[in-house]
Each structure stands twice: as structure tokens, then as C-alpha cells.
PDB file of N, CA and C in Angstrom:
ATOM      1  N   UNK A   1      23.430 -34.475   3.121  1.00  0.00           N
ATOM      2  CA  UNK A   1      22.982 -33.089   3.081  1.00  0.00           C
ATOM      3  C   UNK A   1      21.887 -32.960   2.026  1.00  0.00           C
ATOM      4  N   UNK A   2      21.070 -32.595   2.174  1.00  0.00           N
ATOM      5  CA  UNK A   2      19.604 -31.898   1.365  1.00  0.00           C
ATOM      6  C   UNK A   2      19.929 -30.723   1.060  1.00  0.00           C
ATOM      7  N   UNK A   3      19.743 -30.427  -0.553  1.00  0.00           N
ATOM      8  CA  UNK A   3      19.362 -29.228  -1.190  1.00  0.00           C
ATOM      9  C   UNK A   3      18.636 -28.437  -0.374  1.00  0.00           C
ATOM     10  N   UNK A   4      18.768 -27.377  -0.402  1.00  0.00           N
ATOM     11  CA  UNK A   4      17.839 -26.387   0.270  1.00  0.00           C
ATOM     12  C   UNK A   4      16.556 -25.713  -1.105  1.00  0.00           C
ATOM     13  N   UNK A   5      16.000 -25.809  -0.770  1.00  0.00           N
ATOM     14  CA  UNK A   5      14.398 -24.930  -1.922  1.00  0.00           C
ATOM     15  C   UNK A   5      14.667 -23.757  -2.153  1.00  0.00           C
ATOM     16  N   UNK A   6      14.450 -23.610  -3.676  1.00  0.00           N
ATOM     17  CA  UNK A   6      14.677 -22.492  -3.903  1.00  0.00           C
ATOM     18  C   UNK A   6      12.620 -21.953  -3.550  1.00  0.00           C
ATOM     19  N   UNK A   7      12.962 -19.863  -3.668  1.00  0.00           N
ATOM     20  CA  UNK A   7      11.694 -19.379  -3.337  1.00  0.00           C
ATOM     21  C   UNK A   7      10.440 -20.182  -4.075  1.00  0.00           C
ATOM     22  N   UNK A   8      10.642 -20.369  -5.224  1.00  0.00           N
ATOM     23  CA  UNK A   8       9.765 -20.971  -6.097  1.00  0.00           C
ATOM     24  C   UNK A   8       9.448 -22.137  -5.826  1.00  0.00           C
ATOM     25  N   UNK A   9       9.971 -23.263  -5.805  1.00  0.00           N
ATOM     26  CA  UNK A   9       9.823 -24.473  -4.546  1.00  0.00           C
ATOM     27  C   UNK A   9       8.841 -24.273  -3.689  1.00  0.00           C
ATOM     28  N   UNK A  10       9.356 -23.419  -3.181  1.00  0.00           N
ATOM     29  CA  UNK A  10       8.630 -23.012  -1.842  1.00  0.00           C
ATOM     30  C   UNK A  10       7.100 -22.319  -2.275  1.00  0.00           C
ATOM     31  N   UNK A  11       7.145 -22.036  -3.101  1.00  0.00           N
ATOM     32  CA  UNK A  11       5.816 -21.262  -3.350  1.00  0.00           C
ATOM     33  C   UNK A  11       4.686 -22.315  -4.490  1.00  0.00           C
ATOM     34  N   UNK A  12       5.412 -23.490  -4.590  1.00  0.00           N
ATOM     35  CA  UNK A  12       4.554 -24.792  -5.215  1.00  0.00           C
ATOM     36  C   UNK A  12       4.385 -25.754  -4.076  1.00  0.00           C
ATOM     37  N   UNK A  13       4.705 -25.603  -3.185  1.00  0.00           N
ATOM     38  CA  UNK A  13       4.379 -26.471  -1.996  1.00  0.00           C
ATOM     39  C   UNK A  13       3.068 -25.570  -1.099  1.00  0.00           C
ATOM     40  N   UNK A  14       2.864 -24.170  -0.909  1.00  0.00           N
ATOM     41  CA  UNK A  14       2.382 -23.656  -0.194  1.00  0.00           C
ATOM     42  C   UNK A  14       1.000 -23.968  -0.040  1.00  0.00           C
ATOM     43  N   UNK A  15       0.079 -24.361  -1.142  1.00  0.00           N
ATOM     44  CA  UNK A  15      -1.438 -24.965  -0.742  1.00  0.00           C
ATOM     45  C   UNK A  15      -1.340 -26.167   0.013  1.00  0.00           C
ATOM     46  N   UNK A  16      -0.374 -27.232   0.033  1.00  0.00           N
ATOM     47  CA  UNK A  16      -0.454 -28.249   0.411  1.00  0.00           C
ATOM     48  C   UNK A  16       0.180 -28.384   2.016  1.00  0.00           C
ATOM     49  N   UNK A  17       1.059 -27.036   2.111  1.00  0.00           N
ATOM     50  CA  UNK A  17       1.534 -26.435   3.830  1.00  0.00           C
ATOM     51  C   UNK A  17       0.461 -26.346   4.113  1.00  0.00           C
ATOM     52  N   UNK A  18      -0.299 -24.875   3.842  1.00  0.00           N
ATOM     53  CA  UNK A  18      -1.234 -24.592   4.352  1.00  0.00           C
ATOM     54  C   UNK A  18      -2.751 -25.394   4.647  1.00  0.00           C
ATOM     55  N   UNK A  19      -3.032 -26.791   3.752  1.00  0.00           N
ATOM     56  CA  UNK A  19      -3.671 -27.530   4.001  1.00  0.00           C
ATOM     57  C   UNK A  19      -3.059 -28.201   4.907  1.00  0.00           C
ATOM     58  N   UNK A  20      -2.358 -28.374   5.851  1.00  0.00           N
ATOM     59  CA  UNK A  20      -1.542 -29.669   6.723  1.00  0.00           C
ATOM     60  C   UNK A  20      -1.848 -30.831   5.600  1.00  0.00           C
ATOM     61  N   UNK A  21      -1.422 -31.012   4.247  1.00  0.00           N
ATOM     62  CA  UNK A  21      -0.957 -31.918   3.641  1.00  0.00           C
ATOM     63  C   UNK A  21      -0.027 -32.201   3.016  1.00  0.00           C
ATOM     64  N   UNK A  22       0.979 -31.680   3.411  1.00  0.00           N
ATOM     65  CA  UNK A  22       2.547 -31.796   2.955  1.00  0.00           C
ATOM     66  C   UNK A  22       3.598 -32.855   4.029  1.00  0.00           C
ATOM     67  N   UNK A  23       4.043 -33.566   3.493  1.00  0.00           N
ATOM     68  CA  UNK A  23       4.864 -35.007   4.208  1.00  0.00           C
ATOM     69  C   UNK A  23       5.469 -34.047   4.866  1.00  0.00           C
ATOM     70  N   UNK A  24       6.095 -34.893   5.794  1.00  0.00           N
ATOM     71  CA  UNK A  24       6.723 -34.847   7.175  1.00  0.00           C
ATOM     72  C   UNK A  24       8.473 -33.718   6.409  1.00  0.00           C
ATOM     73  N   UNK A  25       8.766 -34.869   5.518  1.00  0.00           N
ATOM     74  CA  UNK A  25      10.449 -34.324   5.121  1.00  0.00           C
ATOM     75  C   UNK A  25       9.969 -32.946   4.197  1.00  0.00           C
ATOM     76  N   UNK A  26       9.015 -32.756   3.651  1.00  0.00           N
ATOM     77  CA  UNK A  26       8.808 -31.573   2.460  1.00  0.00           C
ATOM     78  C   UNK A  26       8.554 -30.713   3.571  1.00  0.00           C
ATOM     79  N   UNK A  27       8.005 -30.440   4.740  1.00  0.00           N
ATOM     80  CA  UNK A  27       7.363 -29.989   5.555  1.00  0.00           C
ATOM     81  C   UNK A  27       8.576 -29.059   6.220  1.00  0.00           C
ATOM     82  N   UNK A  28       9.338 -29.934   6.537  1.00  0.00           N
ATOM     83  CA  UNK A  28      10.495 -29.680   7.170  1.00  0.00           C
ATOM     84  C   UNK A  28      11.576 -28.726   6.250  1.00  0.00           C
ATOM     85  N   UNK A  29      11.517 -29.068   5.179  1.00  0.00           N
ATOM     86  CA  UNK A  29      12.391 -28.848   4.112  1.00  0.00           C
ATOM     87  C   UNK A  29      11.728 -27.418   3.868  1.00  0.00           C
ATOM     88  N   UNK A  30      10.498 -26.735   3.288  1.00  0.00           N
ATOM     89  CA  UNK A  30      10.116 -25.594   3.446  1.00  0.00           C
ATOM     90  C   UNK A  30       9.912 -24.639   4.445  1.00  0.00           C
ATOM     91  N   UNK A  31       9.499 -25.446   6.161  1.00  0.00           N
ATOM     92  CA  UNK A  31       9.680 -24.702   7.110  1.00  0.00           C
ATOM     93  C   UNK A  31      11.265 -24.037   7.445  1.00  0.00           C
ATOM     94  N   UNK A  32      12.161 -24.573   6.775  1.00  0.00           N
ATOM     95  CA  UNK A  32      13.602 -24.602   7.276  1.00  0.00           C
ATOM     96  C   UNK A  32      13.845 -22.862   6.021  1.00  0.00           C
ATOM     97  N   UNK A  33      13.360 -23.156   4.694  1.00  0.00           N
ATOM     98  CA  UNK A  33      13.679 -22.239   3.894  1.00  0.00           C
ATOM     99  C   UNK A  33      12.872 -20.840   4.366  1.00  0.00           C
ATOM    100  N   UNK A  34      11.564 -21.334   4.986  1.00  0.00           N
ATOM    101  CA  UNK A  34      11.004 -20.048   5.747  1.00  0.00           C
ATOM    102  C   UNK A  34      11.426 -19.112   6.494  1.00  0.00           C
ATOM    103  N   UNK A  35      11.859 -20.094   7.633  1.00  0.00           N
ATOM    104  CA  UNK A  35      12.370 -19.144   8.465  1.00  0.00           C
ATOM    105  C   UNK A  35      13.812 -18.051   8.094  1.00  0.00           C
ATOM    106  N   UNK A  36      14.253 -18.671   7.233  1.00  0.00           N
ATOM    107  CA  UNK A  36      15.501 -17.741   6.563  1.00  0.00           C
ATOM    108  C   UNK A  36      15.431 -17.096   5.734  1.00  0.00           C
ATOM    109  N   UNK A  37      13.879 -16.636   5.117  1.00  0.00           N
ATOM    110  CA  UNK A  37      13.557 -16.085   3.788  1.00  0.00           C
ATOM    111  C   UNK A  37      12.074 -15.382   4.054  1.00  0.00           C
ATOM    112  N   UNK A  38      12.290 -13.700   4.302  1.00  0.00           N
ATOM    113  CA  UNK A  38      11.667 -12.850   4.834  1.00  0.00           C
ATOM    114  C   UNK A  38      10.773 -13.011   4.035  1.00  0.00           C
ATOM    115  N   UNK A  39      10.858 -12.536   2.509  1.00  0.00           N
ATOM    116  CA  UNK A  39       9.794 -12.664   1.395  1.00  0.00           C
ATOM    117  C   UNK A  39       9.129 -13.451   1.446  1.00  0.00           C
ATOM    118  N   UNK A  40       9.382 -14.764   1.352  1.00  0.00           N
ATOM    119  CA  UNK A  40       9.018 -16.382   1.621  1.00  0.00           C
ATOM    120  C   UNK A  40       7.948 -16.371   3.085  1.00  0.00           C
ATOM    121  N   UNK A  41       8.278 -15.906   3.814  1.00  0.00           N
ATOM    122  CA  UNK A  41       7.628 -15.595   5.349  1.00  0.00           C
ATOM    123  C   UNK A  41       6.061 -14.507   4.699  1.00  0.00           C
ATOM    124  N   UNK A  42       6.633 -13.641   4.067  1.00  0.00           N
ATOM    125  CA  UNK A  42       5.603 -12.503   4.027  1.00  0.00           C
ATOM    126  C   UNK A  42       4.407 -12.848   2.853  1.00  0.00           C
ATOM    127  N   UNK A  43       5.189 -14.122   2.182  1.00  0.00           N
ATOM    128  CA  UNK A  43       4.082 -14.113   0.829  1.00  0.00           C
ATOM    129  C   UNK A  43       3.459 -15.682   1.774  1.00  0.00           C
ATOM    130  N   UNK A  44       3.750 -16.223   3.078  1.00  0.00           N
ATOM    131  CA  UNK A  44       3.121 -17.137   3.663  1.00  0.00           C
ATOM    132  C   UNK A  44       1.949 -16.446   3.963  1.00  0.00           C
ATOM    133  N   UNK A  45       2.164 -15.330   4.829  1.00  0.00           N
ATOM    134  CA  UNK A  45       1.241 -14.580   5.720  1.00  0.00           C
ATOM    135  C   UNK A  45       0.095 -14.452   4.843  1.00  0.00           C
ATOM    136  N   UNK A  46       0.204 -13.685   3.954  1.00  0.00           N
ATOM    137  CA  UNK A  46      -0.619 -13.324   2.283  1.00  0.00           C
ATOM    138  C   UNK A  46      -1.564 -14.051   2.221  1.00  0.00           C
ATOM    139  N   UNK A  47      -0.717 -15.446   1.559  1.00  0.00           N
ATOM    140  CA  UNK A  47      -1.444 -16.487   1.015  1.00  0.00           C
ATOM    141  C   UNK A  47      -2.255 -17.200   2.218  1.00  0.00           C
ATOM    142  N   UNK A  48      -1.940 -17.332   3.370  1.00  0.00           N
ATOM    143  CA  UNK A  48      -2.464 -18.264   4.636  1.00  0.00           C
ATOM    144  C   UNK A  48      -3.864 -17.507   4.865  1.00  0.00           C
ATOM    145  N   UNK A  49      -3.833 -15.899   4.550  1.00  0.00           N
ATOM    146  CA  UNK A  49      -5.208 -15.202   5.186  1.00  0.00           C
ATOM    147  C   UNK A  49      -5.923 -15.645   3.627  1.00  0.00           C
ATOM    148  N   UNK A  50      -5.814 -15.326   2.451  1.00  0.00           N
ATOM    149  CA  UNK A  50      -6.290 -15.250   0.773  1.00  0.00           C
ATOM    150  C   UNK A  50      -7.087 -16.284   0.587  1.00  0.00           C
ATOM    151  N   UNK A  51      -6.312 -17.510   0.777  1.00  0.00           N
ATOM    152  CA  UNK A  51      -6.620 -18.850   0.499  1.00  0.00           C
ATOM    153  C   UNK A  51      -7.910 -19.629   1.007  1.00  0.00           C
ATOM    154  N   UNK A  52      -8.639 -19.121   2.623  1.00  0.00           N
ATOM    155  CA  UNK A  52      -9.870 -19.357   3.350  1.00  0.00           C
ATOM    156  C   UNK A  52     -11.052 -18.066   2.461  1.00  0.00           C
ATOM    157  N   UNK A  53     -10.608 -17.060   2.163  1.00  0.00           N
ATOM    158  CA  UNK A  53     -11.309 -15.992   1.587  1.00  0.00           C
ATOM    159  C   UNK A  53     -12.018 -16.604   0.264  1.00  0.00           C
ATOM    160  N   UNK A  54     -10.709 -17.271  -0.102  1.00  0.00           N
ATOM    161  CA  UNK A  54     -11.174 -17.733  -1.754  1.00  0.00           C
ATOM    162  C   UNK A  54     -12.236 -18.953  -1.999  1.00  0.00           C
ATOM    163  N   UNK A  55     -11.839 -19.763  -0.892  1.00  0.00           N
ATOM    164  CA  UNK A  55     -12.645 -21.127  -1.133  1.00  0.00           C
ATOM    165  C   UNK A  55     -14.018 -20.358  -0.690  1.00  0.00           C
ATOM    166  N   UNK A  56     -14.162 -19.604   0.080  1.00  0.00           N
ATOM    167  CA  UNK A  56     -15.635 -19.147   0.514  1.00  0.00           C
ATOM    168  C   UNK A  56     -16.348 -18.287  -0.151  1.00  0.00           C
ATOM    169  N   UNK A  57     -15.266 -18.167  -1.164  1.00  0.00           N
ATOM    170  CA  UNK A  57     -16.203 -16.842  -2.393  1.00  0.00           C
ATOM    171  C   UNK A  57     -16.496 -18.162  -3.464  1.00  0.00           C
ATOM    172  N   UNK A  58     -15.805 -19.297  -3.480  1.00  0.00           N
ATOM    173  CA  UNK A  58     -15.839 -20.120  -4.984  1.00  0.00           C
ATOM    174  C   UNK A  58     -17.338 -20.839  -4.113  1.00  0.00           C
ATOM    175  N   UNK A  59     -17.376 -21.383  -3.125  1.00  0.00           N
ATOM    176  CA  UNK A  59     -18.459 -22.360  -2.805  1.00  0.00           C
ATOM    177  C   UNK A  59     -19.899 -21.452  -2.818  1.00  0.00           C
ATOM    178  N   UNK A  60     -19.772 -20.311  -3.048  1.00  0.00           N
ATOM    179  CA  UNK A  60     -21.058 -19.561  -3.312  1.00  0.00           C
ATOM    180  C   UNK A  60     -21.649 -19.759  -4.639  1.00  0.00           C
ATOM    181  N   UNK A  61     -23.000 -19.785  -4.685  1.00  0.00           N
ATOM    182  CA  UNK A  61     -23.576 -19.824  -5.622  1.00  0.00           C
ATOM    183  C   UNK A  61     -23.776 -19.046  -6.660  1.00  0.00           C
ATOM    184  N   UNK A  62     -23.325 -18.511  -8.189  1.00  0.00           N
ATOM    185  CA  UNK A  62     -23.917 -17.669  -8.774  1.00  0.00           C
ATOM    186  C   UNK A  62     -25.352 -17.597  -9.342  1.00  0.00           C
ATOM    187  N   UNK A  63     -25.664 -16.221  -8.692  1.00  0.00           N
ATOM    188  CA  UNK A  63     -27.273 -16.205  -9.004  1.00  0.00           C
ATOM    189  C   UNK A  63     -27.307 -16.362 -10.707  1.00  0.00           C
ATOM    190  N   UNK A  64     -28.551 -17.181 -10.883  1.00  0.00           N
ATOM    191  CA  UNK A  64     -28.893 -17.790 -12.388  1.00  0.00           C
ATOM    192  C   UNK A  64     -29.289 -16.631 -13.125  1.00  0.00           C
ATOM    193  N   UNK A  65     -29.678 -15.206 -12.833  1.00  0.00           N
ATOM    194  CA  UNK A  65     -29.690 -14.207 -13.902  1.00  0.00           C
ATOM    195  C   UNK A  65     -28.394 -13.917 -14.302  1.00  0.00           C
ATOM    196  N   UNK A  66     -27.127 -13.864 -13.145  1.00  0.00           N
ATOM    197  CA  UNK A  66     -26.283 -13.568 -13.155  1.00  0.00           C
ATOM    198  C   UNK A  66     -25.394 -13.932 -14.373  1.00  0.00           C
ATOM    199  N   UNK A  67     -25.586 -15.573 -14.264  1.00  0.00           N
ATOM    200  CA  UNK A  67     -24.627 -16.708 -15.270  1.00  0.00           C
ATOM    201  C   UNK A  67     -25.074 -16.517 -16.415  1.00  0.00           C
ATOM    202  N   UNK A  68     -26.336 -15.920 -16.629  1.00  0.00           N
ATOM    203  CA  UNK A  68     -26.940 -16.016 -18.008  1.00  0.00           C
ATOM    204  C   UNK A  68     -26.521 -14.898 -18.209  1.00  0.00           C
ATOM    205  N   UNK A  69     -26.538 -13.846 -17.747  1.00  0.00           N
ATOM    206  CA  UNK A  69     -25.499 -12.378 -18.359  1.00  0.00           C
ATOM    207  C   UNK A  69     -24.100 -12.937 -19.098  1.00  0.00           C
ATOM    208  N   UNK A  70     -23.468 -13.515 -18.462  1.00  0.00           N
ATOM    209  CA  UNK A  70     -22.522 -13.857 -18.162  1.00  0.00           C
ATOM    210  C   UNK A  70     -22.072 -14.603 -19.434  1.00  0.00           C
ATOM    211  N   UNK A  71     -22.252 -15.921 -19.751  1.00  0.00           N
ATOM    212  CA  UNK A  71     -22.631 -16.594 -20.389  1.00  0.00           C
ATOM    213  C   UNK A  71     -23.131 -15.988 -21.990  1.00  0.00           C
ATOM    214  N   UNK A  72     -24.225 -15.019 -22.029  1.00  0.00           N
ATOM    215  CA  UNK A  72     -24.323 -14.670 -23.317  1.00  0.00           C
ATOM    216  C   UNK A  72     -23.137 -13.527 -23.255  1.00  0.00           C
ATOM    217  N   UNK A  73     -22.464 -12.900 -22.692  1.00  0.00           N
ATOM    218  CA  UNK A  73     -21.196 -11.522 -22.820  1.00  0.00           C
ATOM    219  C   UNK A  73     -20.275 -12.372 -23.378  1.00  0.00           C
ATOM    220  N   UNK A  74     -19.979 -13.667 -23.119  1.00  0.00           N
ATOM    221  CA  UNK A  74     -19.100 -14.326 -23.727  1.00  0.00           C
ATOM    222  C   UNK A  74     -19.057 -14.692 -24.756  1.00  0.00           C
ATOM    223  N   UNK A  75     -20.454 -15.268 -25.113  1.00  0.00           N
ATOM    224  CA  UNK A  75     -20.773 -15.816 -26.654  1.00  0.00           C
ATOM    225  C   UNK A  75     -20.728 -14.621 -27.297  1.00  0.00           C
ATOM    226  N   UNK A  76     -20.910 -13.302 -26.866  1.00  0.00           N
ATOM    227  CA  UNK A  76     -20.714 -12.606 -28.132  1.00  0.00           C
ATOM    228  C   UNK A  76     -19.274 -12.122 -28.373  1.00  0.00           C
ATOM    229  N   UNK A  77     -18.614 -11.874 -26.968  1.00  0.00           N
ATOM    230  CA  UNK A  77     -17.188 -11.873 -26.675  1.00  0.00           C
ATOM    231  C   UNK A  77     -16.350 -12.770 -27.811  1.00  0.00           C
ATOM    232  N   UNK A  78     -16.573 -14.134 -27.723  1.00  0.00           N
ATOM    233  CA  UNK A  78     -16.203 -14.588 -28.780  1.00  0.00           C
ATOM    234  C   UNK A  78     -16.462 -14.867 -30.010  1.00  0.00           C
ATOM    235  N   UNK A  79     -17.750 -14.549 -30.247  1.00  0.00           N
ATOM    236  CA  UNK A  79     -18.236 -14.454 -31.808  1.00  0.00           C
ATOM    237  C   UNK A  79     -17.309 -13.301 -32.316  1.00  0.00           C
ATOM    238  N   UNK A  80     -17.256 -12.169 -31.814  1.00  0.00           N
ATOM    239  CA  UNK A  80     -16.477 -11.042 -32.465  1.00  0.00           C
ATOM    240  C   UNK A  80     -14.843 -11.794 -32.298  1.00  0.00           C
ATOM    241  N   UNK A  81     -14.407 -12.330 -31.481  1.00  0.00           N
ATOM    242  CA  UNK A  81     -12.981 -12.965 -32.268  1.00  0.00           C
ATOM    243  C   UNK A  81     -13.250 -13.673 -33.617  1.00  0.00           C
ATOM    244  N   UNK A  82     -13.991 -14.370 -33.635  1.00  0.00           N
ATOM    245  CA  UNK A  82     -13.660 -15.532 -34.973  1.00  0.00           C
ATOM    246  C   UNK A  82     -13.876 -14.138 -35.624  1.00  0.00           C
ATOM    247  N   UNK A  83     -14.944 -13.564 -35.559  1.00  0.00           N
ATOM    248  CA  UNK A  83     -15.274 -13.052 -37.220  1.00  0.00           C
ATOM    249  C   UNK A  83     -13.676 -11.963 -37.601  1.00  0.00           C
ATOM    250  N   UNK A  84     -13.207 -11.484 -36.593  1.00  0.00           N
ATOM    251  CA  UNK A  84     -12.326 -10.525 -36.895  1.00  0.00           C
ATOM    252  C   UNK A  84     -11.212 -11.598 -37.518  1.00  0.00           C
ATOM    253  N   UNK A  85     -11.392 -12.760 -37.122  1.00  0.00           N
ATOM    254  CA  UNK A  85     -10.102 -13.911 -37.792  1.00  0.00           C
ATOM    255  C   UNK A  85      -9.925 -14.596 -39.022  1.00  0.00           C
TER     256      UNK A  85
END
């Protein structure tokens, strides 16, 4: 008999479901906790639409005025920590 996954289990396996790169027995082992675990089902749905959204916002380019805003908000962002330290 196999342990059954707890939700959390289940929710450290989910990039590697949703990539079809999860082994055959892990595969099985989370599809099995799915189907009996509504939450588990509903935070699949979530994450399965999120996850194509995200890689296609990260592979975009930030425009170079952009990064340089960006970039100096920080340096001063953190200059005012040290000095307050």
C-alpha cells in the first residue's frame, strides 16, 4: 500500500504534472489524490490556465528605458535602507 499525498505534495509536484514531466508512479499517485480532492482539482484548473500566461509575460522583453527606471528606483530604494541602518 502507498501513502496517499498530502494537498501540499500535491501542489510541489504540479509544474512538473502540468509539464508532462512527472514519472509514471508520481503521476499516478497525484492523479489518484486529485480526483478525491475538490480544492486540489480547483487550484489544478488555476494553475494549468496561469502557468502558459506566465512563461509568455517572462519571455518578453523589457524595454531598455524601462530597466533603467527600474534599476535606478532600486538603487535608491536601497541606498535609503543602509543609511536608515
Amino acid at each position: 500500500m502507498t501513502a496517499s499525498y498530502t494537498c501540499q505534495d500535491c501542489i510541489d509536484l504540479l509544474l512538473d504534472y502540468v509539464d508532462g514531466a512527472l514519472p509514471g508512479e508520481l503521476k499516478s499517485r497525484l492523479e489518484e489524490h486529485l480526483e478525491g480532492c475538490q480544492p486540489c482539482e480547483d487550484f489544478l484548473k488555476t494553475y494549468s490556465v496561469t502557468m502558459p500566461v506566465c512563461r509568455k509575460a517572462m519571455a518578453r522583453q523589457m524595454p531598455e528605458s524601462v530597466a533603467t527606471k527600474l534599476h535606478q528606483f532600486l538603487r535608491e530604494e536601497i541606498g535609503k535602507d543602509s543609511v536608515g541602518h
